[in-house]
N, C-alpha and C. Protein backbone atom coordinates (compact mmCIF):
# COMPACT_ATOMS: atom_id res chain seq x y z
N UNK A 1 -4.78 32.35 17.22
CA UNK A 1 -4.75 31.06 16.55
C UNK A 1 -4.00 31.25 15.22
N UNK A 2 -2.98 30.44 14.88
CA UNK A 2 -2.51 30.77 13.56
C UNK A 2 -2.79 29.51 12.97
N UNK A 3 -2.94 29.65 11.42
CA UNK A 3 -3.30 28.51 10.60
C UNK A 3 -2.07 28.18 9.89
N UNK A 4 -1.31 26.83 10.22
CA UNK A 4 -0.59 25.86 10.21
C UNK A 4 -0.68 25.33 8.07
N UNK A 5 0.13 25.54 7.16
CA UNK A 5 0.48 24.71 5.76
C UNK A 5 0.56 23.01 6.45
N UNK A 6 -0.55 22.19 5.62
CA UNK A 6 0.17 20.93 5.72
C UNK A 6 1.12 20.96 5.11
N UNK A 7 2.14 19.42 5.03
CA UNK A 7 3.01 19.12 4.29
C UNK A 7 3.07 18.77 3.18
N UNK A 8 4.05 19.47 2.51
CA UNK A 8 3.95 19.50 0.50
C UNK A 8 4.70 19.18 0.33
N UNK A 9 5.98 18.58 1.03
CA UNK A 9 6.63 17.22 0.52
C UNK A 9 8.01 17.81 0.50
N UNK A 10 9.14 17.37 -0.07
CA UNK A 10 10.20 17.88 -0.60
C UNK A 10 10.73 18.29 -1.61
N UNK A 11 11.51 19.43 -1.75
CA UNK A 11 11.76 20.24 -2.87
C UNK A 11 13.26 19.41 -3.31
N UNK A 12 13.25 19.90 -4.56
CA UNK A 12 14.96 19.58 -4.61
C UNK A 12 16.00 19.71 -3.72
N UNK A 13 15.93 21.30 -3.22
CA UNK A 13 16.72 21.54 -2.57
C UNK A 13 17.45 21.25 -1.06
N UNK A 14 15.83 20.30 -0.98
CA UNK A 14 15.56 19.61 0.73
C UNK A 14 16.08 18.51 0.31
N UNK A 15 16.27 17.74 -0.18
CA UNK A 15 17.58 16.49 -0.08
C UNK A 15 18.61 16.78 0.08
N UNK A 16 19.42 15.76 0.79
CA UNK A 16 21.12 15.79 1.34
C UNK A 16 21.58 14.05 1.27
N UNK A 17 22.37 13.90 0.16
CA UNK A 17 22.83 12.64 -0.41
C UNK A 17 23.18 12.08 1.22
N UNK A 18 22.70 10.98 1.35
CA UNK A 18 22.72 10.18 2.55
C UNK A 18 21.70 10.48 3.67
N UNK A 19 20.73 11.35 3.10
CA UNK A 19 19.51 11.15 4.27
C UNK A 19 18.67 9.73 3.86
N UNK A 20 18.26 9.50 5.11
CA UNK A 20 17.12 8.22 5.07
C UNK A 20 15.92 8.78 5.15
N UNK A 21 14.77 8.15 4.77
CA UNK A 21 13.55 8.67 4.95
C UNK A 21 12.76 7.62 5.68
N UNK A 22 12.54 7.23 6.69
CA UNK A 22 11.82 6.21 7.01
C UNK A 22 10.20 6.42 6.90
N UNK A 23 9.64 6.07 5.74
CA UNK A 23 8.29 6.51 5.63
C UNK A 23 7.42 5.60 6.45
N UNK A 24 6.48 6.93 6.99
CA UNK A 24 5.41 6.96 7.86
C UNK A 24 4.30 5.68 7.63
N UNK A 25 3.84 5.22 6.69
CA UNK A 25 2.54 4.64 6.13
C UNK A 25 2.83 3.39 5.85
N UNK A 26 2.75 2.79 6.91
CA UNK A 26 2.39 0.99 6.73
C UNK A 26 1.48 0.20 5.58
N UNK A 27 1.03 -0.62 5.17
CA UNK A 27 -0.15 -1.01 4.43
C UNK A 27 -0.33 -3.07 5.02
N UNK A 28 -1.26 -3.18 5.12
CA UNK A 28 -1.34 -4.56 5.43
C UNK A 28 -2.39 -4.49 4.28
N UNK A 29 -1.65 -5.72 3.28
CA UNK A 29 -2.08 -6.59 1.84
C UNK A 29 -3.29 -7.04 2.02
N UNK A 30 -4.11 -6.86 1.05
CA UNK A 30 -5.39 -8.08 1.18
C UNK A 30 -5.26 -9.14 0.15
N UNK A 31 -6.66 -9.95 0.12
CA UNK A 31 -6.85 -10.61 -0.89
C UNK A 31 -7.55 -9.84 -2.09
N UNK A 32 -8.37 -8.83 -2.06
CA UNK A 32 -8.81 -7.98 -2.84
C UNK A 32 -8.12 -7.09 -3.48
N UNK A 33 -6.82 -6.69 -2.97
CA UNK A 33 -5.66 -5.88 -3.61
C UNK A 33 -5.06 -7.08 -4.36
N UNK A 34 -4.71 -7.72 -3.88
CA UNK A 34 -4.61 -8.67 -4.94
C UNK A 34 -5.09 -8.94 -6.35
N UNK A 35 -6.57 -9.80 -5.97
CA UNK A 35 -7.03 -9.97 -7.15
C UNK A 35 -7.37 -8.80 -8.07
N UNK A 36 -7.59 -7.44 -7.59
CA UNK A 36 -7.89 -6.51 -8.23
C UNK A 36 -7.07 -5.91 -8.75
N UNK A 37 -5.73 -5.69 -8.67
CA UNK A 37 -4.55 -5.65 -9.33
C UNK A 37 -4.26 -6.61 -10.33
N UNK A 38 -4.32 -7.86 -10.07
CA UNK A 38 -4.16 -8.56 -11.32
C UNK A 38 -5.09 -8.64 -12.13
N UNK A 39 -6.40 -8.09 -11.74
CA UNK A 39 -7.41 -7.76 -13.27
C UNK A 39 -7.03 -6.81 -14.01
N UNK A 40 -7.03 -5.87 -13.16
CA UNK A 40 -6.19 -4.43 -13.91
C UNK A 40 -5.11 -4.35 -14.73
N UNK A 41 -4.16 -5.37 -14.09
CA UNK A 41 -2.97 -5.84 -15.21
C UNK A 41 -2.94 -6.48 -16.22
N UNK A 42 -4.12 -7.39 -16.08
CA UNK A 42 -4.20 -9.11 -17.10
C UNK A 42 -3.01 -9.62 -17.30
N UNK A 43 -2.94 -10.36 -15.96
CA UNK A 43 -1.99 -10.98 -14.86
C UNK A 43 -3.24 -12.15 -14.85
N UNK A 44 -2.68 -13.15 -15.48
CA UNK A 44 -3.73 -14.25 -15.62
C UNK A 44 -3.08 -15.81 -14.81
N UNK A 45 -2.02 -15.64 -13.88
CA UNK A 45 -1.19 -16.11 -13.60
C UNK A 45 -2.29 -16.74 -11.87
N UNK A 46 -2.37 -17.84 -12.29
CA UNK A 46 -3.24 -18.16 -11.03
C UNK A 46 -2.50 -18.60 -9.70
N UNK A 47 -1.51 -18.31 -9.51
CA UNK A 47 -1.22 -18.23 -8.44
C UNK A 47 -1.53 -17.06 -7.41
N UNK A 48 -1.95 -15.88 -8.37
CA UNK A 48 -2.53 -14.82 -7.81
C UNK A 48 -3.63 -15.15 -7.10
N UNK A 49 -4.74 -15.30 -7.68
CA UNK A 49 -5.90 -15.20 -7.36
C UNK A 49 -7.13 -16.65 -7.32
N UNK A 50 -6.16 -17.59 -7.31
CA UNK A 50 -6.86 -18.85 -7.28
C UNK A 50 -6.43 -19.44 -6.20
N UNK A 51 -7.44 -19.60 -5.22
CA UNK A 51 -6.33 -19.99 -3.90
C UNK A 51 -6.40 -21.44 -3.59
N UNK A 52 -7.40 -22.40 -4.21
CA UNK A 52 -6.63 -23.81 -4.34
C UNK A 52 -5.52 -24.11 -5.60
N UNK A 53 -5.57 -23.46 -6.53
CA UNK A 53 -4.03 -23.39 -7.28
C UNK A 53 -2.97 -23.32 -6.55
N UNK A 54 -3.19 -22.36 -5.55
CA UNK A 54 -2.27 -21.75 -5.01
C UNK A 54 -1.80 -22.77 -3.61
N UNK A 55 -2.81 -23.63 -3.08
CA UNK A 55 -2.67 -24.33 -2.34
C UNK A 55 -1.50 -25.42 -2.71
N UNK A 56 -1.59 -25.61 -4.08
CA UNK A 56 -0.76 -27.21 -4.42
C UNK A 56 0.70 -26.36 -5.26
N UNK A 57 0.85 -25.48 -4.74
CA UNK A 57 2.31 -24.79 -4.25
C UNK A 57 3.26 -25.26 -3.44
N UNK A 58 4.73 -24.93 -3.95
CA UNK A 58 5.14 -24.73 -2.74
C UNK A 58 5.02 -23.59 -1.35
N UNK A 59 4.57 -22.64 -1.76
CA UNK A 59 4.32 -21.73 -1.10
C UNK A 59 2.93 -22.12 0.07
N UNK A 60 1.57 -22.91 -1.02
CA UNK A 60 0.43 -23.32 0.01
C UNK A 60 -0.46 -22.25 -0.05
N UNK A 61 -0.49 -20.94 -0.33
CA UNK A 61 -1.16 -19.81 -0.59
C UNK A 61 -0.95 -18.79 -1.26
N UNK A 62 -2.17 -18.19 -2.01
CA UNK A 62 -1.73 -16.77 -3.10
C UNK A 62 -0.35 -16.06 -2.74
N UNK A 63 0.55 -15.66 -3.61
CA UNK A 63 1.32 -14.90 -3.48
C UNK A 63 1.21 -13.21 -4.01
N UNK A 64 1.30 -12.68 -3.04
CA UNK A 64 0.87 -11.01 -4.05
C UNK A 64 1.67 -10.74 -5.32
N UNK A 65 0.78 -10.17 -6.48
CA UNK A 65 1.14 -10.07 -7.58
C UNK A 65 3.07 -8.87 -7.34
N UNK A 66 4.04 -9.67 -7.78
CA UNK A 66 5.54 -8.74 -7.65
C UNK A 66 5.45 -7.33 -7.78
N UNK A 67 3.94 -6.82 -9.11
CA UNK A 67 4.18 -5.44 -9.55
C UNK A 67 3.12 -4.56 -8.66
N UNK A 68 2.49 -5.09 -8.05
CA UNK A 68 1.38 -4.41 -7.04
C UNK A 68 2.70 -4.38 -5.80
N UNK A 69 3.35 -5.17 -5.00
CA UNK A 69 4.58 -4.93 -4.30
C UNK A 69 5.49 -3.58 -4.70
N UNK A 70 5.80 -3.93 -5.87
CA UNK A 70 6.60 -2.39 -6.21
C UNK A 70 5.51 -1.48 -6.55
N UNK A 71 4.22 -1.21 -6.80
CA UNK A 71 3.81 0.04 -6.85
C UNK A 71 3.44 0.70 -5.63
N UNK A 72 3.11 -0.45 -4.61
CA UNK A 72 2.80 -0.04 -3.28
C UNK A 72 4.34 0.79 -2.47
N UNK A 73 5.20 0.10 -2.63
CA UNK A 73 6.22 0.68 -1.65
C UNK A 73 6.70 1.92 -2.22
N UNK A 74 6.87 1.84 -4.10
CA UNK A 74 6.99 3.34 -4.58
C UNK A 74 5.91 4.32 -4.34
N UNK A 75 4.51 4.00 -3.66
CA UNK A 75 3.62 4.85 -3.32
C UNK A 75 4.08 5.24 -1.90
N UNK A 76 4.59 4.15 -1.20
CA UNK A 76 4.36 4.44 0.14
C UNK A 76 6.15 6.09 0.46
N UNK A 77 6.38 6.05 -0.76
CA UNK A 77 7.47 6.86 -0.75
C UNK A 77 7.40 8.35 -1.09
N UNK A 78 5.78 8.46 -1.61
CA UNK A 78 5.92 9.99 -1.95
C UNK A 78 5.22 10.90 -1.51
N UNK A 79 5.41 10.64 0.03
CA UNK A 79 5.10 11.92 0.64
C UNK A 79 6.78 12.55 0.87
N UNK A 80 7.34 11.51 1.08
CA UNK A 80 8.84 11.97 1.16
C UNK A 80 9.75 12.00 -0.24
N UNK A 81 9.30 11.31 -0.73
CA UNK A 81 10.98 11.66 -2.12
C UNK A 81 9.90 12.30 -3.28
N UNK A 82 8.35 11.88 -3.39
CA UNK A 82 8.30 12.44 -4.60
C UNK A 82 6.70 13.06 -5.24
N UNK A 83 6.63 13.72 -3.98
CA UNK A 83 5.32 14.67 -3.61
C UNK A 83 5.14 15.68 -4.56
N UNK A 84 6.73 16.43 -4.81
CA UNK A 84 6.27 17.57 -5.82
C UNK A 84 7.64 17.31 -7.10
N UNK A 85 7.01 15.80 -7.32
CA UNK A 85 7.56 15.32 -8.89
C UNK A 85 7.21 16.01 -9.98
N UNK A 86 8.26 16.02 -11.09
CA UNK A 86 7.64 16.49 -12.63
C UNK A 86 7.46 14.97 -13.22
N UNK A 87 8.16 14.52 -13.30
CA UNK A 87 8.44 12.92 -12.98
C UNK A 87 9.07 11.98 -13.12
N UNK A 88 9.13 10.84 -12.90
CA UNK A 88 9.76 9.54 -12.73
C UNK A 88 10.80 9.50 -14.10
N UNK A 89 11.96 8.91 -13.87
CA UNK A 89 13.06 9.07 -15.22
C UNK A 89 13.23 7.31 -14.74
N UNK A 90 13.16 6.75 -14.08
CA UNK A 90 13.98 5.20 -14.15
C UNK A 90 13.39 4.57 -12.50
N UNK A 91 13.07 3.02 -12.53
CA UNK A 91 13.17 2.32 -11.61
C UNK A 91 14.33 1.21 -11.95
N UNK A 92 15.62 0.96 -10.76
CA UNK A 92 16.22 0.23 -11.61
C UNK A 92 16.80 -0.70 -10.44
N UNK A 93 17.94 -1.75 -10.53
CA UNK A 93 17.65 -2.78 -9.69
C UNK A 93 16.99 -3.51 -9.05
N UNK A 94 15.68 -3.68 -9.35
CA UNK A 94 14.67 -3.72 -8.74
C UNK A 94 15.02 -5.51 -8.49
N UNK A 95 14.80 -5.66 -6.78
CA UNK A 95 14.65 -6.96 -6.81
C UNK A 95 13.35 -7.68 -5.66
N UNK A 96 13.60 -8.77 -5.47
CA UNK A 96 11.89 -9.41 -4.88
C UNK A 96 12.50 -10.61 -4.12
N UNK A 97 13.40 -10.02 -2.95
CA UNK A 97 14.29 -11.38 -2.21
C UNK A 97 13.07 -12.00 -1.25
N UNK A 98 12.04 -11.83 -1.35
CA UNK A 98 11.07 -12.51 -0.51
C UNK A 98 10.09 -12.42 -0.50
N UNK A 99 8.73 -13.65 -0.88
CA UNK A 99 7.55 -13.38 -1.32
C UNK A 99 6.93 -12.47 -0.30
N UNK A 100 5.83 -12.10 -1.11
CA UNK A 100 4.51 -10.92 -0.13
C UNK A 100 2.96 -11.73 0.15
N UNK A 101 2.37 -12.32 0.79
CA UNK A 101 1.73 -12.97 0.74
C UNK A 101 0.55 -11.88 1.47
N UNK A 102 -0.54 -12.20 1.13
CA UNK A 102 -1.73 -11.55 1.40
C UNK A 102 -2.20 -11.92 3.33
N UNK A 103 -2.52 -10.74 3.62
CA UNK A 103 -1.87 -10.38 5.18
C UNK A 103 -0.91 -9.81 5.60
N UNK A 104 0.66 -10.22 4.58
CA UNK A 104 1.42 -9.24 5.62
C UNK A 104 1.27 -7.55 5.22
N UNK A 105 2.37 -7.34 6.04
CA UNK A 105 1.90 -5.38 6.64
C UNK A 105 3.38 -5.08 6.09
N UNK A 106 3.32 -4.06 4.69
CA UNK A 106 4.43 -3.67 4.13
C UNK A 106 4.36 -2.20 5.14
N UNK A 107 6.25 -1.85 4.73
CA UNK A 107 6.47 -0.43 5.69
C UNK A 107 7.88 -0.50 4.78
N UNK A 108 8.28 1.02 4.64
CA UNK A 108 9.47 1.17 3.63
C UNK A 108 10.72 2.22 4.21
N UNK A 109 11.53 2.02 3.81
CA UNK A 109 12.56 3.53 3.52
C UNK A 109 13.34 3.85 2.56
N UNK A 110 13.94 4.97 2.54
CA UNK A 110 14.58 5.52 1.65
C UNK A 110 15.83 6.20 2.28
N UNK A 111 16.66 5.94 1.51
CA UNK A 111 17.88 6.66 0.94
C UNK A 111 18.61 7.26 -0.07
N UNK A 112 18.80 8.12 0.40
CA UNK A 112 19.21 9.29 -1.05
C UNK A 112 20.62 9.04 -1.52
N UNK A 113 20.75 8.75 -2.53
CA UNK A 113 22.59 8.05 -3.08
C UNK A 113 22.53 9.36 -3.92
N UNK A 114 21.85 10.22 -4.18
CA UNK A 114 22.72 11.10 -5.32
C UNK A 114 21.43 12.55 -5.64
N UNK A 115 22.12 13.25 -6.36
CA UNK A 115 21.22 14.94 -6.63
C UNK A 115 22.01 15.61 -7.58
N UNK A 116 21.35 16.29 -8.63
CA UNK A 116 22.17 16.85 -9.64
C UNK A 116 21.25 17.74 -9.74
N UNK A 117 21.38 18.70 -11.04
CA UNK A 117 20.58 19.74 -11.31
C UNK A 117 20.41 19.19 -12.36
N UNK A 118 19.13 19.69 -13.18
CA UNK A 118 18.99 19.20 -14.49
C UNK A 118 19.48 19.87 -15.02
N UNK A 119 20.25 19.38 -16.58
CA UNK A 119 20.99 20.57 -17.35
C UNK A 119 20.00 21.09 -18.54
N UNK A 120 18.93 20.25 -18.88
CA UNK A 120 17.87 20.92 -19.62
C UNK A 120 16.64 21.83 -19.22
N UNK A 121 16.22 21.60 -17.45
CA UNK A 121 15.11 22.73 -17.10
C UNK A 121 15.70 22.70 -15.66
N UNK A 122 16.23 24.16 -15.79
CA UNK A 122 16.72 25.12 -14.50
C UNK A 122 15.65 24.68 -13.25
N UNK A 123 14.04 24.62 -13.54
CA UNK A 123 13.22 24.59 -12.40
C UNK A 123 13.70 23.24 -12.06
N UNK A 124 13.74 22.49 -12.17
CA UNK A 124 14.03 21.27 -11.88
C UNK A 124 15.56 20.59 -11.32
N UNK A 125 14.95 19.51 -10.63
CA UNK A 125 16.50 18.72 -10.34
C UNK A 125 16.30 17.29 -10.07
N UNK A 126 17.25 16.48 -10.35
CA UNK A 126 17.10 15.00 -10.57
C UNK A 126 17.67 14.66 -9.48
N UNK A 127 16.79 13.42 -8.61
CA UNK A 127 17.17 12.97 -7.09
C UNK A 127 17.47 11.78 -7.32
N UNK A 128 18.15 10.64 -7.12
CA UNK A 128 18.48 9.53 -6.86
C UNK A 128 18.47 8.66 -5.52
N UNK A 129 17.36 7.92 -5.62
CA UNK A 129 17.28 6.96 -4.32
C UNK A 129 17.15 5.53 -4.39
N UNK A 130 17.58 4.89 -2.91
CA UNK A 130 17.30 3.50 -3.09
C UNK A 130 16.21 3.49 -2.08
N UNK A 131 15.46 2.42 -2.48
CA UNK A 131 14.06 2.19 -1.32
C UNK A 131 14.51 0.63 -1.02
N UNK A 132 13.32 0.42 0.07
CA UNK A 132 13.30 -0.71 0.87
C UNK A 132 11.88 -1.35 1.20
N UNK A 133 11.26 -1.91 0.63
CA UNK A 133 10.28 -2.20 1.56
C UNK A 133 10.36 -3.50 2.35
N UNK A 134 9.95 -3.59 3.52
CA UNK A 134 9.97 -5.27 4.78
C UNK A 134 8.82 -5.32 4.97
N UNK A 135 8.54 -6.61 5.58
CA UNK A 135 7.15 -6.73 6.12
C UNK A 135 7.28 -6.67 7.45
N UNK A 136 6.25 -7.51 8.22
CA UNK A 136 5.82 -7.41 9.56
C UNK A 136 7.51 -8.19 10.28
N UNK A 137 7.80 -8.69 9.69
CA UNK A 137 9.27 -9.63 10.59
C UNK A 137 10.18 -8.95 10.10
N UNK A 138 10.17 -7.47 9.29
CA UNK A 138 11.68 -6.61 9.19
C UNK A 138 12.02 -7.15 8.21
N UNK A 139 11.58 -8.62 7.11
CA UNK A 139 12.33 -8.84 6.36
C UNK A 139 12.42 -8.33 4.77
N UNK A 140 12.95 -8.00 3.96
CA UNK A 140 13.34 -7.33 2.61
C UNK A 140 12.18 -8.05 1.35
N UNK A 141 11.39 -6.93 1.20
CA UNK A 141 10.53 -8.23 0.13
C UNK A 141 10.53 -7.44 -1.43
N UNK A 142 10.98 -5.97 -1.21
CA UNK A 142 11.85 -5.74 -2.61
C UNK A 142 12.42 -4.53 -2.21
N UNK A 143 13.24 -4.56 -2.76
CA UNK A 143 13.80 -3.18 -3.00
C UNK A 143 14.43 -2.69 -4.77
N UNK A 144 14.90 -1.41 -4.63
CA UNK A 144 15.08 -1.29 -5.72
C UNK A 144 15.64 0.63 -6.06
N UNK A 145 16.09 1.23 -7.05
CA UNK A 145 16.53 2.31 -6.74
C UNK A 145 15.93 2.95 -7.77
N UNK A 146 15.42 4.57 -7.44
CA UNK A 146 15.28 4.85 -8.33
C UNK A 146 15.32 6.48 -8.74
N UNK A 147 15.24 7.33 -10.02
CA UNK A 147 15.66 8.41 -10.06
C UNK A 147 14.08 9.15 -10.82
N UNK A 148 13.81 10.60 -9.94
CA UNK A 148 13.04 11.42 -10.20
C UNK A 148 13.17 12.65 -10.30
N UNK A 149 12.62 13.41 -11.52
CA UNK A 149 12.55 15.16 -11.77
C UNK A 149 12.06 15.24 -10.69
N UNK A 150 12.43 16.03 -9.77
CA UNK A 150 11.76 16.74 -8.73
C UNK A 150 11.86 18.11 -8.43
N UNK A 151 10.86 19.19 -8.56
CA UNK A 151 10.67 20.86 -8.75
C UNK A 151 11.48 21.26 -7.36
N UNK A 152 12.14 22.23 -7.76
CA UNK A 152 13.36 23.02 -7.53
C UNK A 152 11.96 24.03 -6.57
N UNK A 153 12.37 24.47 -5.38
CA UNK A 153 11.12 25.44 -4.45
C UNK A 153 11.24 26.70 -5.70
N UNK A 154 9.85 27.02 -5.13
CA UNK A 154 8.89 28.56 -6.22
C UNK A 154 8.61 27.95 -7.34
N UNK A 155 9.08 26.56 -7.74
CA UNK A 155 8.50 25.95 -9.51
C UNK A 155 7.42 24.82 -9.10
N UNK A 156 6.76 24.72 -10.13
CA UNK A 156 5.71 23.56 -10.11
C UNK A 156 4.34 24.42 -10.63
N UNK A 157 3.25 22.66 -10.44
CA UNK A 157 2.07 23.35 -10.21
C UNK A 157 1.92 23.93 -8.92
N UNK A 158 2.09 23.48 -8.13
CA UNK A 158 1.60 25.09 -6.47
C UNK A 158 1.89 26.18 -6.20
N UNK A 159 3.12 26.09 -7.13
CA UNK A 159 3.81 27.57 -7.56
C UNK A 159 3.09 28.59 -7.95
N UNK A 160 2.27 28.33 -8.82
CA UNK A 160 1.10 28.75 -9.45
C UNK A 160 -0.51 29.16 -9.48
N UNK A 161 -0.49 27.90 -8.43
CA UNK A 161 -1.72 27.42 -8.46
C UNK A 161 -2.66 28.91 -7.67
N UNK A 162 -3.45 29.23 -7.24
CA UNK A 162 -4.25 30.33 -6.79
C UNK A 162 -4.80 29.23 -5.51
N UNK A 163 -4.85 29.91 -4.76
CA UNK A 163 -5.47 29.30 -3.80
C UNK A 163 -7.04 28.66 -3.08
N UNK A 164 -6.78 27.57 -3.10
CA UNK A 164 -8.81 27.43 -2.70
C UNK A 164 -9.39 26.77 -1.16
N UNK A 165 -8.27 27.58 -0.47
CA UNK A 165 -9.19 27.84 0.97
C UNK A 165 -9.80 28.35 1.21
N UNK A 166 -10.89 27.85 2.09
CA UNK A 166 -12.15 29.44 2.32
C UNK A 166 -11.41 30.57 3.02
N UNK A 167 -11.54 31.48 3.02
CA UNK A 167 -11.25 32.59 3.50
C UNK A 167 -12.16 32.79 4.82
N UNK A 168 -13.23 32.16 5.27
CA UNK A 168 -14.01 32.22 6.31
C UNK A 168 -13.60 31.88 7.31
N UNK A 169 -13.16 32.01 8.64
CA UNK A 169 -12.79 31.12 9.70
C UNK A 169 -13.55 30.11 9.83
N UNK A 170 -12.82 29.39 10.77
CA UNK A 170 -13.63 28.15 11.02
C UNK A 170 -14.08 28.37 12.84
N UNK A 171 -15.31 27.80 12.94
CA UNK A 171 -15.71 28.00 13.76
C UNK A 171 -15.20 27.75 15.14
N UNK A 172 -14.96 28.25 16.78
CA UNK A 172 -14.70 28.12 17.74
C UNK A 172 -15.40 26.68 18.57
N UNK A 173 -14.86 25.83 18.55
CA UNK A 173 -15.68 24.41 19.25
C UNK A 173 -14.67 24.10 20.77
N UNK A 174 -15.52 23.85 21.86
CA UNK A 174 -14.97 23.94 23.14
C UNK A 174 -14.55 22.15 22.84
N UNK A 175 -13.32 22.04 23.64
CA UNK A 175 -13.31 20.64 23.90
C UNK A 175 -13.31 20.00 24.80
């Protein structure tokens, strides 16, 4: 039996300007991500979280708060672009061609437009991407591009870190 490393993401050196990343991890919106995001923000904007406000819309129902949209799809991105970040330098173009309404099911990707080395810390290197997130009908509800320190392999904290697996096997279970 050999024991298998999960995945620790990508190093600098594992990008190649024009890979896509089609990330794995869907999310379907609630009404509770909602409102609980805009407490957290003091986002007092009742179209969030008042849903007869929200009724005498044009829309007819809550719209998800724009900045819970972009933190979700930049989350839903870092098992792939930015797992073993030093960190974030810029989000930029960021746009919102189509509301997010509570129910639909965000899903994202990525593309890599660019990679440099940093010229101030050798361990490091700066990645450049554009993301995507759609909902359930494929359609664009933001996107936006953006650039991250990301540790060069042998640097970081895991580089370092000492290890805290048990050393015990794990037990034999028939299936």
């Amino acid at each position: 039996m050999t024991t298998k490393p999960g995945w620790t993401g990508r190093f600098f050196e594992d990008f190649e300007v024009g890979d896509v990343y089609e990330h794995v991890l869907g999310r379907t919106v609630t009404t509770t991500d909602n409102i609980w995001f805009t407490l957290l923000t003091q986002n007092t904007a009742p179209i969030h979280f008042d849903h007869e406000y929200a009724s005498h819309t044009e829309f007819g129902k809550p719209l998800m708060n724009s900045a819970f949209t972009l933190a979700l799809v930049t989350g839903q991105t870092v098992p792939d672009i930015s797992q073993n970040v030093f960190a974030n330098l810029a989000w930029d173009k960021i746009s919102l061609p189509r509301p997010v309404f509570e129910g639909d099911t965000l899903k994202s990707r990525s593309k890599v437009l660019g990679k440099r080395e940093s010229r101030s810390r050798p361990e490091i290197g700066i990645v450049h991407v554009y993301t995507e997130g759609y909902n359930q009908r494929a359609e664009v509800v933001v996107s936006f591009e953006r650039k991250v320190m990301v540790y060069r392999q042998g640097f970081g904290p895991r580089a370092t870190a000492p290890s805290t697996v048990p050393t015990t096997p794990l037990p034999e279970v028939q299936a």
